[in-house]
C-alpha atoms as a PDB file:
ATOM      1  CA  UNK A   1      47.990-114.535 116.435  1.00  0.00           C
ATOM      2  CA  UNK A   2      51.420-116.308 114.894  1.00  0.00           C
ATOM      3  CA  UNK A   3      50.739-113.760 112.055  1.00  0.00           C
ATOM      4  CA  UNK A   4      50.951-110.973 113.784  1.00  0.00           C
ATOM      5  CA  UNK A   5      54.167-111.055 115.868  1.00  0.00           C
ATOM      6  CA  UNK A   6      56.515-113.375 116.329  1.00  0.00           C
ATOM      7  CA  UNK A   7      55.940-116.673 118.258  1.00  0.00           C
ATOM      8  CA  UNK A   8      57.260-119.354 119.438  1.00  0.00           C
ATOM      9  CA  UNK A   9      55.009-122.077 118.877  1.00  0.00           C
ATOM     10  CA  UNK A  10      54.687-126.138 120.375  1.00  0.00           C
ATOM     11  CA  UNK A  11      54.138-128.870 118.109  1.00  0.00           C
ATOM     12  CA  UNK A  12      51.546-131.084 120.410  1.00  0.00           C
ATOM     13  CA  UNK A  13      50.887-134.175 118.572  1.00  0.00           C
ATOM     14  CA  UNK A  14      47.404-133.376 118.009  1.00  0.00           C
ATOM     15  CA  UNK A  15      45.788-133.757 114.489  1.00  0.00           C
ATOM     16  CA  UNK A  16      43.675-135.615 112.855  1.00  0.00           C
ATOM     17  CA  UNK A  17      46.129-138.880 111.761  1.00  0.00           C
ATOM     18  CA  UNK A  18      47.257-141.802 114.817  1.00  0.00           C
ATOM     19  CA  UNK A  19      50.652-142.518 113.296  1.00  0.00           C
ATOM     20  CA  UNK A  20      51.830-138.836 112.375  1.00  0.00           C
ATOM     21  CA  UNK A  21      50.843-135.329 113.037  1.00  0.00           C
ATOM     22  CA  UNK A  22      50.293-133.351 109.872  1.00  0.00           C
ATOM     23  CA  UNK A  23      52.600-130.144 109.680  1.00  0.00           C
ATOM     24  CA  UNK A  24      49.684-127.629 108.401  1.00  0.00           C
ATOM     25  CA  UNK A  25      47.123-129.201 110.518  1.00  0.00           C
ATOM     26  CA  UNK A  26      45.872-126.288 113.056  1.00  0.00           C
ATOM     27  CA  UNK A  27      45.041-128.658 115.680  1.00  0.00           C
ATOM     28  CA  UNK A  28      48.641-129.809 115.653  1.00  0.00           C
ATOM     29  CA  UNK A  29      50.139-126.630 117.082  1.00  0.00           C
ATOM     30  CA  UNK A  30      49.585-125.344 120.420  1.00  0.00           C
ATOM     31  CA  UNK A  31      48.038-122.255 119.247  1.00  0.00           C
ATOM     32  CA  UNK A  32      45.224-123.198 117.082  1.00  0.00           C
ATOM     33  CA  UNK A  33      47.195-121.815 114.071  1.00  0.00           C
ATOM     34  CA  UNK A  34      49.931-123.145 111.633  1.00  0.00           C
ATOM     35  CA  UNK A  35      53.264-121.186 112.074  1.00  0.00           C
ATOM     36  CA  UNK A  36      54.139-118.700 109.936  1.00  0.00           C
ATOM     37  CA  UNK A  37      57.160-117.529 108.151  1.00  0.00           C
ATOM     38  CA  UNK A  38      57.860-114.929 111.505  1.00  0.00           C
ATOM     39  CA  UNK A  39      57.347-118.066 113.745  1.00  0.00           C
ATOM     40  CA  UNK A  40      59.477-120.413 115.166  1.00  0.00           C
ATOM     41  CA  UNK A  41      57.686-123.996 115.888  1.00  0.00           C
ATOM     42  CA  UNK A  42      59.336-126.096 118.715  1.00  0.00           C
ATOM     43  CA  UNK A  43      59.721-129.728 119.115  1.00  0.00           C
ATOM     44  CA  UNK A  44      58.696-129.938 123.123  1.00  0.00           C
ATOM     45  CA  UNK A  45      56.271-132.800 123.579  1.00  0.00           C
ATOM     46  CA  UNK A  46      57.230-136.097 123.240  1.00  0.00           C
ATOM     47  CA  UNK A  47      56.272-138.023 119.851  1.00  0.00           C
ATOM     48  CA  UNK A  48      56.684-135.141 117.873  1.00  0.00           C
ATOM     49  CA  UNK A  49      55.992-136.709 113.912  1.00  0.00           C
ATOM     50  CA  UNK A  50      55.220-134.069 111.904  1.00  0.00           C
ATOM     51  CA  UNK A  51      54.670-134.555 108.121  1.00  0.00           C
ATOM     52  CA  UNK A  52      54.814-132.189 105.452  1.00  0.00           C
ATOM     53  CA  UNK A  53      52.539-131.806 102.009  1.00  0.00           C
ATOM     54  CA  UNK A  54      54.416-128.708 100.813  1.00  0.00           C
ATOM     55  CA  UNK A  55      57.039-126.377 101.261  1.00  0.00           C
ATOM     56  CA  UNK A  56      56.730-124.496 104.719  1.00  0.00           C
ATOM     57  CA  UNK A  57      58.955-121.615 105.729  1.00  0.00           C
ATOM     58  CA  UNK A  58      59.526-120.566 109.259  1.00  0.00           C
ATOM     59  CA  UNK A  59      62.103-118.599 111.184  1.00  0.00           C
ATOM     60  CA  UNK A  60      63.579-121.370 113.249  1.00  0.00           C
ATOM     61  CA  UNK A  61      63.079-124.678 114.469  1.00  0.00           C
ATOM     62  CA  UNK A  62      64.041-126.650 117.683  1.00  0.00           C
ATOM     63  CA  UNK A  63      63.864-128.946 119.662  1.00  0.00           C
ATOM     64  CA  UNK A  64      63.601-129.453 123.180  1.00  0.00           C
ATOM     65  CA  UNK A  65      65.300-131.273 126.102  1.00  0.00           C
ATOM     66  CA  UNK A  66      65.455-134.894 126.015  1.00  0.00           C
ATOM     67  CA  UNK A  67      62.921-134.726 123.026  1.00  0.00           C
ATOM     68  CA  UNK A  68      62.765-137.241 119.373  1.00  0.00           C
ATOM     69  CA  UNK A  69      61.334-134.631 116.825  1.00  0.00           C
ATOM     70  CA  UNK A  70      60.788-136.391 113.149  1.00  0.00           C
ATOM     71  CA  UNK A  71      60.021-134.746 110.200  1.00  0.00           C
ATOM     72  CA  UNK A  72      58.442-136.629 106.438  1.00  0.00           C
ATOM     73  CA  UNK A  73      56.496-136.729 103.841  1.00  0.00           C
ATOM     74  CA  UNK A  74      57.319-134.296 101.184  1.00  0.00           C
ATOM     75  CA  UNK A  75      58.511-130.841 100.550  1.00  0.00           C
ATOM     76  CA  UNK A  76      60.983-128.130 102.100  1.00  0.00           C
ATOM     77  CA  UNK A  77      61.110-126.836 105.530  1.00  0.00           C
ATOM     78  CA  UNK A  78      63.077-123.519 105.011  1.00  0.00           C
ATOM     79  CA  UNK A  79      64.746-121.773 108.623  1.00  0.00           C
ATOM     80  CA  UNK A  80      65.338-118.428 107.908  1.00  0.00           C
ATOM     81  CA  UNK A  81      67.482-118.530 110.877  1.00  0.00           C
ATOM     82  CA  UNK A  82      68.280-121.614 112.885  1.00  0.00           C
ATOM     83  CA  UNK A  83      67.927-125.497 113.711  1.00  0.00           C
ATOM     84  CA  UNK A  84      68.335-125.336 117.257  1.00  0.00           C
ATOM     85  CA  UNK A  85      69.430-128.520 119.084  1.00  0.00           C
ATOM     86  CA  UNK A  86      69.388-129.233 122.592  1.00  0.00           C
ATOM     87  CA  UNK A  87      70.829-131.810 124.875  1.00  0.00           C
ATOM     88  CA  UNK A  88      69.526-135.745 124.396  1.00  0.00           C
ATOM     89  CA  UNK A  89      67.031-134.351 122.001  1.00  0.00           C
ATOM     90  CA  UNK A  90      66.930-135.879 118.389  1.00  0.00           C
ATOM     91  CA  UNK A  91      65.760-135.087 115.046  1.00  0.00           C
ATOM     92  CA  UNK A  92      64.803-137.240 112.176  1.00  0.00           C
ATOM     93  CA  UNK A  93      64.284-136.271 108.645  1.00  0.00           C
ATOM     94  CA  UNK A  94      62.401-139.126 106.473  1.00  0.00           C
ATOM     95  CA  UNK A  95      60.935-139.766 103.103  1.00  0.00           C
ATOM     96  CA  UNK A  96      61.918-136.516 100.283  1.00  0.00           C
ATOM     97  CA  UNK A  97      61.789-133.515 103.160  1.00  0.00           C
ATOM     98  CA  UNK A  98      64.496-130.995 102.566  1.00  0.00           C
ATOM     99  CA  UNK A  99      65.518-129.246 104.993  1.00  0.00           C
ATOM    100  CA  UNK A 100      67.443-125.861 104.726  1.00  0.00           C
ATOM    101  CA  UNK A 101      68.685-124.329 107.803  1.00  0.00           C
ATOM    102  CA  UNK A 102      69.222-120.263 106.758  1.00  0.00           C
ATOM    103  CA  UNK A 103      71.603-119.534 109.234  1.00  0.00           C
ATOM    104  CA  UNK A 104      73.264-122.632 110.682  1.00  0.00           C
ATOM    105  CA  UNK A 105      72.145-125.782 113.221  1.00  0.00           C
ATOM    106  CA  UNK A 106      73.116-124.193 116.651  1.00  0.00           C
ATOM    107  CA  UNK A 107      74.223-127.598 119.214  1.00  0.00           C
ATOM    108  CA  UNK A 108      73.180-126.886 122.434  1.00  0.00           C
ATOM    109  CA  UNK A 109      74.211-130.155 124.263  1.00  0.00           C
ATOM    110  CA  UNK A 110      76.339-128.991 127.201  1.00  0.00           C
ATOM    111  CA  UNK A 111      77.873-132.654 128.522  1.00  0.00           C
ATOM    112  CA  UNK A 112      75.813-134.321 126.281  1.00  0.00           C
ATOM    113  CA  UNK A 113      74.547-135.065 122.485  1.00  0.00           C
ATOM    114  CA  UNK A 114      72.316-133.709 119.912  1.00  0.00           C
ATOM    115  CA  UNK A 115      71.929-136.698 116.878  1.00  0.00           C
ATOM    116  CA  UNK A 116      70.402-135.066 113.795  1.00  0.00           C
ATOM    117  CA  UNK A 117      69.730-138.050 111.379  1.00  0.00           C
ATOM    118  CA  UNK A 118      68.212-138.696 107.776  1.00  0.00           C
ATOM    119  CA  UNK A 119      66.435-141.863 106.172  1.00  0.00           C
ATOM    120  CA  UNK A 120      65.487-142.129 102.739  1.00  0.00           C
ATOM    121  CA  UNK A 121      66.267-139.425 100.265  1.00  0.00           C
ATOM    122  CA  UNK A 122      65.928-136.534 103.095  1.00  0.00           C
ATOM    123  CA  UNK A 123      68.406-133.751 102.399  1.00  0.00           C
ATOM    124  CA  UNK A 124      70.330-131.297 104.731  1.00  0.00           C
ATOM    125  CA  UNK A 125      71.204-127.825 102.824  1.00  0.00           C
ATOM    126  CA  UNK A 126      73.429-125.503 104.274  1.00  0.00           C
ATOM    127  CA  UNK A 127      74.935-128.059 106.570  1.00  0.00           C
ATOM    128  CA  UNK A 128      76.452-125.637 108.852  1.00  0.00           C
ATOM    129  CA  UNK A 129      77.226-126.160 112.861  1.00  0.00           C
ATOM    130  CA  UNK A 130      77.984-124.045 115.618  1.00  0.00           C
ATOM    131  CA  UNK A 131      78.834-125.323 119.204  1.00  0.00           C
ATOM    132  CA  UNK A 132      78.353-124.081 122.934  1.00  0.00           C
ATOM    133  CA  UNK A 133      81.387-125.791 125.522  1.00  0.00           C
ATOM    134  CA  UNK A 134      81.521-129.596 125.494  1.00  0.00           C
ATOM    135  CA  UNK A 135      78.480-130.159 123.056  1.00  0.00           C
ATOM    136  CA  UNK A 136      78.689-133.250 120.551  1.00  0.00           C
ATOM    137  CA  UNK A 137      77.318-134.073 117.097  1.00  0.00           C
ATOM    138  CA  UNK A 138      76.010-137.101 115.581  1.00  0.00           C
ATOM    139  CA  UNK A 139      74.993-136.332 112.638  1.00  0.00           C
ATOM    140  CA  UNK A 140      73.883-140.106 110.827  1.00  0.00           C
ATOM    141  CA  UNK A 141      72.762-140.350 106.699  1.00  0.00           C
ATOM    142  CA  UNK A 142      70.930-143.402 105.940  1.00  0.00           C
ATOM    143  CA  UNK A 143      69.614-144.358 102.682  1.00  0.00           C
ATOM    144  CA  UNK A 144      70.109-141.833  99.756  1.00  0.00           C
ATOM    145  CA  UNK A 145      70.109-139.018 101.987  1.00  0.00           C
ATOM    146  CA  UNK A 146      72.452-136.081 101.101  1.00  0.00           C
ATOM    147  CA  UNK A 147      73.866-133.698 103.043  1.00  0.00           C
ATOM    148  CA  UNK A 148      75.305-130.476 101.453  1.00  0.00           C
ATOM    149  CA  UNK A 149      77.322-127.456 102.342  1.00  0.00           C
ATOM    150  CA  UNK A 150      79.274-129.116 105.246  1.00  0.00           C
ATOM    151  CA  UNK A 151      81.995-126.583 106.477  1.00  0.00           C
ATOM    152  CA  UNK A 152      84.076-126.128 109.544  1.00  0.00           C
ATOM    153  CA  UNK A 153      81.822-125.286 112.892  1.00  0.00           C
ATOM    154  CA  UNK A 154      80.895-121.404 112.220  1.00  0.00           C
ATOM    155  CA  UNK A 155      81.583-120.848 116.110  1.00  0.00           C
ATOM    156  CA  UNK A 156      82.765-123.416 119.163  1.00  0.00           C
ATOM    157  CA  UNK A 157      84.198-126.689 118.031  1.00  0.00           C
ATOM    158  CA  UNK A 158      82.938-130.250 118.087  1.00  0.00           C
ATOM    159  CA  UNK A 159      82.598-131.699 121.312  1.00  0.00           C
ATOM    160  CA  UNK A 160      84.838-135.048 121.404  1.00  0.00           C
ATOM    161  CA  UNK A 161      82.632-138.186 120.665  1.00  0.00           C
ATOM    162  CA  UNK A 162      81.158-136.350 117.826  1.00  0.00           C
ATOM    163  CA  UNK A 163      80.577-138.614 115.372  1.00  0.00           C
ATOM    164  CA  UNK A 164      79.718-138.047 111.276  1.00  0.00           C
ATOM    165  CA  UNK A 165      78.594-141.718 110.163  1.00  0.00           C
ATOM    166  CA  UNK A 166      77.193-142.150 106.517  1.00  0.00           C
ATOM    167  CA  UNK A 167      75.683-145.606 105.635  1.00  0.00           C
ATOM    168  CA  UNK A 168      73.873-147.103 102.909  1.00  0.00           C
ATOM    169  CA  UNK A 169      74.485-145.345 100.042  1.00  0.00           C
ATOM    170  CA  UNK A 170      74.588-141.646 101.813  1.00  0.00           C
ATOM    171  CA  UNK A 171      76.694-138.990 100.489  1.00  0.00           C
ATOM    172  CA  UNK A 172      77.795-135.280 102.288  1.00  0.00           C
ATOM    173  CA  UNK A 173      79.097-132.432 100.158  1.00  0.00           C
ATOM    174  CA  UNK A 174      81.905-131.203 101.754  1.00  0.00           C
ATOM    175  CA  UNK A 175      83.585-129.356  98.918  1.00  0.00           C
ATOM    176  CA  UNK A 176      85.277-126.543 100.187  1.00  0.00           C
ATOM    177  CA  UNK A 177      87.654-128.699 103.102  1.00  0.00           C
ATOM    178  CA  UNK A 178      90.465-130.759 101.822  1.00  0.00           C
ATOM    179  CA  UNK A 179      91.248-134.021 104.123  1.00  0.00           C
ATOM    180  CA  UNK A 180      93.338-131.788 106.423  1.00  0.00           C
ATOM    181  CA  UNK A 181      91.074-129.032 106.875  1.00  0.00           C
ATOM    182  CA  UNK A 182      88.676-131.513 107.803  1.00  0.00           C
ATOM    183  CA  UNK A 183      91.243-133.173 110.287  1.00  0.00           C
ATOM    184  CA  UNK A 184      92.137-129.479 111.800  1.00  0.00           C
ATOM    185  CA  UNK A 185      88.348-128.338 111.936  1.00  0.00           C
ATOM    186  CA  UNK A 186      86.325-131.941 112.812  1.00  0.00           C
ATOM    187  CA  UNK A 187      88.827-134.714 113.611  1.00  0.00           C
ATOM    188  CA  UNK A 188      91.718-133.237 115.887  1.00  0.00           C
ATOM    189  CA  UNK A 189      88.591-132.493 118.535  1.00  0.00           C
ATOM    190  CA  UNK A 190      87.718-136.213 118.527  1.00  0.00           C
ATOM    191  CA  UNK A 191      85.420-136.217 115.634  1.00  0.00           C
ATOM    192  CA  UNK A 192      85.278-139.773 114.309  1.00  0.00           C
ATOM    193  CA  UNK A 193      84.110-139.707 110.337  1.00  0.00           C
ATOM    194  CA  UNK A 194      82.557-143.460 109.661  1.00  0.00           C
ATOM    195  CA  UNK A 195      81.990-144.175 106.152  1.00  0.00           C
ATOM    196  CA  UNK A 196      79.936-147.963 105.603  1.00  0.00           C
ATOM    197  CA  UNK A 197      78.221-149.588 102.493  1.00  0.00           C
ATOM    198  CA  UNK A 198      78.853-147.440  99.317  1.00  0.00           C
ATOM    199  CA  UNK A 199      78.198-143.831 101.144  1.00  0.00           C
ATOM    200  CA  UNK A 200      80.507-141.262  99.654  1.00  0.00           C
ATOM    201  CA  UNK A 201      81.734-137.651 100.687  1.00  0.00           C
ATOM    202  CA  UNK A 202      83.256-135.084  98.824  1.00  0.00           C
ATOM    203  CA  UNK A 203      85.889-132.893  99.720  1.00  0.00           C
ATOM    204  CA  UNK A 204      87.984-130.100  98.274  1.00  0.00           C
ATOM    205  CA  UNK A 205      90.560-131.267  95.901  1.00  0.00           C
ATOM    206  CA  UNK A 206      94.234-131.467  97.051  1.00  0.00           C
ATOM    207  CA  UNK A 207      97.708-133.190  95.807  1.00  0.00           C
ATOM    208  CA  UNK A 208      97.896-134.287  99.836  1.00  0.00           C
ATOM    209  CA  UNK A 209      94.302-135.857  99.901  1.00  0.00           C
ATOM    210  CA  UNK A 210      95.142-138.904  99.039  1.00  0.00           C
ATOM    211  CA  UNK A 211      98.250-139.289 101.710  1.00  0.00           C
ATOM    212  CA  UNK A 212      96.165-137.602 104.553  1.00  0.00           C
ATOM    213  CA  UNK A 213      93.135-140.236 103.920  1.00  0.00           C
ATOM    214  CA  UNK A 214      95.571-143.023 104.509  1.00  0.00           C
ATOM    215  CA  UNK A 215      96.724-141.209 107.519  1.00  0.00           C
ATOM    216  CA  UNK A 216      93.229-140.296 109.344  1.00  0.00           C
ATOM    217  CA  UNK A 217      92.485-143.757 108.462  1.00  0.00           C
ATOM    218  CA  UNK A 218      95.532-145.538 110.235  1.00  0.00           C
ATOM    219  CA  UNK A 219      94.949-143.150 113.346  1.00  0.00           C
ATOM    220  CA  UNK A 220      90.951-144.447 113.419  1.00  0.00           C
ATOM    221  CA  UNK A 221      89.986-140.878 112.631  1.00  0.00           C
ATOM    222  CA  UNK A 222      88.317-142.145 109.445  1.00  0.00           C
ATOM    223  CA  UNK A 223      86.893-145.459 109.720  1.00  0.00           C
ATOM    224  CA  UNK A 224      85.782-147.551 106.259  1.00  0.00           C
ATOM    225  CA  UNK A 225      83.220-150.329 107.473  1.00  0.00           C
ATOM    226  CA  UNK A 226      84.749-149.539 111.184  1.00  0.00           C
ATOM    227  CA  UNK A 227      88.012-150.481 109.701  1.00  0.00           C
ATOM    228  CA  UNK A 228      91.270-148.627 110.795  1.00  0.00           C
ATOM    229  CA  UNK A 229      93.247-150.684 108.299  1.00  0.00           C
ATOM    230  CA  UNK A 230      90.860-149.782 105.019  1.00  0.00           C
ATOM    231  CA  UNK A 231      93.200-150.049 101.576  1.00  0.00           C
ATOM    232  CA  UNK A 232      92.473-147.219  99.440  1.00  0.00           C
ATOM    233  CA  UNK A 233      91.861-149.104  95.875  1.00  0.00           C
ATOM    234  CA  UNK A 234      90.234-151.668  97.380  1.00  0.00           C
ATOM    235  CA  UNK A 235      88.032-151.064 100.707  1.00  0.00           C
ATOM    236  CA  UNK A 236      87.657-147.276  99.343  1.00  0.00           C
ATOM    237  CA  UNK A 237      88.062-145.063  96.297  1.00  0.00           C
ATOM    238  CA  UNK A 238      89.637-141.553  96.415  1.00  0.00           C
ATOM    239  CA  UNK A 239      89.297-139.620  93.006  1.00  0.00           C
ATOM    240  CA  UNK A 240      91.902-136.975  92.568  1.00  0.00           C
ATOM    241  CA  UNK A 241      89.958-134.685  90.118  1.00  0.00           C
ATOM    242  CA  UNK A 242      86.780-134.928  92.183  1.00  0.00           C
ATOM    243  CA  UNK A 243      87.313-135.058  95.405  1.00  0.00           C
ATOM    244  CA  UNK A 244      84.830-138.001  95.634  1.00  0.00           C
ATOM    245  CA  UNK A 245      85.776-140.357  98.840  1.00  0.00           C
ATOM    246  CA  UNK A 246      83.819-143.251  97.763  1.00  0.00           C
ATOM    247  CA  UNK A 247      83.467-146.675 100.295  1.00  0.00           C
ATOM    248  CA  UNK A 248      83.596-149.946  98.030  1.00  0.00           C
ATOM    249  CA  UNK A 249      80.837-152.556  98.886  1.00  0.00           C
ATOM    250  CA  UNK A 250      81.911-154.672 102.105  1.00  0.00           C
ATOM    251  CA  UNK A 251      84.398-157.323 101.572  1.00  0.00           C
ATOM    252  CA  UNK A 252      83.772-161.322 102.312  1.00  0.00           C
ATOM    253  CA  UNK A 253      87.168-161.409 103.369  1.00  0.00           C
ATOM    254  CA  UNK A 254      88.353-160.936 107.066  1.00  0.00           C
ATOM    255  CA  UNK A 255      91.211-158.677 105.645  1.00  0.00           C
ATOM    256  CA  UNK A 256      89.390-155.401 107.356  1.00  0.00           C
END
């Protein structure tokens, strides 16, 4: 039994709902039983749409090759250890889930992608990424989604063709990297941070944000609405005492 050692456990789409798979639903999981906080439930089979009605904790959670995992409803998923990403494999978080990876979100995309993304008012906690050779990121906020926690990778770097992209009006916490920090760490690998609509990030305050932004910009490491020629003032907003990188609403003008 999951309770009494550790398992790894399928998610197989079973249950007793057409359009989504209910998380604490025994028929869902490949076992007959609903993971435990030992266990570590994998995304292997196709369609996986799991929805939550609580908080859940588990040890990890991944997903497997190839496969589109999506989480919703409400509640927080807590990984005691790690979100585990493999190569063309996807994940989804929708409606209010939370999400809070305990360790980090390992990529595991060898020559290829891993695109974590959230809808809604889904949340990311302890948005921290580690790499294998030659894996890439897309990590995509939609919505009101928030991301928090974002720090250099832990171990690796960004593959290039990573790609952070907040739309809508998104934000990610990035607090403890100033604009250069982010450019050593994320953007001198080919890391392209997109910023549309009114998402915002923050970042660590520094007297050289505000000259770097312009910079990353110019060079298309930063694109505002897919703009290399954003004006801060008007296309964005950069708040000295904050840290608060703010995107203004899109122009009606052609001047981007």
């Amino acid at each position: 039994l999951a309770g009494a050692q550790a398992a790894t456990i399928d998610f197989k789409n079973y249950g007793i709902n057409t359009n989504f798979y209910n998380w604490n639903d025994s028929s869902s999981w490949a076992l007959g039983v609903v993971p435990v906080a030992a266990d570590s439930p994998r995304f292997r089979y196709a369609g996986a749409n799991a929805r939550l009605s609580g908080d859940v904790t588990v040890a990890g959670l991944s997903t497997g090759v190839g496969i589109a995992g999506q989480i919703g409803g409400t509640g927080t998923l807590s990984l005691s250890k790690y979100l585990v990403g493999s190569v063309g494999a996807s994940l989804d978080l929708r409606d209010s889930v939370n999400l809070i990876t305990g360790n980090r979100t390992q990529v595991i995309a060898t020559n290829g992608t891993f695109a974590l993304n959230l809808y809604d008012t889904a949340q990311l906690n302890n948005a921290k990424f580690s790499f294998v050779t030659d894996s890439k990121l897309l990590l995509t906020l939609n919505g009101n989604s928030v991301a928090n926690g974002f720090v250099q990778a832990v171990t690796g770097t960004p593959g290039s063709g990573s790609k952070i992209e907040l739309n809508d009006s998104s934000s990610l916490n990035s607090s403890t990297l100033t604009a250069q920090e982010w450019h050593d760490h994320w953007l001198t690998y080919g890391t392209t941070l997109s910023l549309n609509n009114t998402a915002s990030i923050t970042l660590q305050t520094s007297a050289n944000n505000v000259a770097n932004i312009a910079t990353y910009i110019a060079s298309g490491k930063i694109l505002i609405h897919g703009s290399s020629n954003a004006v801060n003032g008007v296309d964005y907003m950069y708040d000295t005492n904050t840290g608060v990188l703010k995107v203004s609403a899109m122009r009606t003008s052609t001047s981007l």
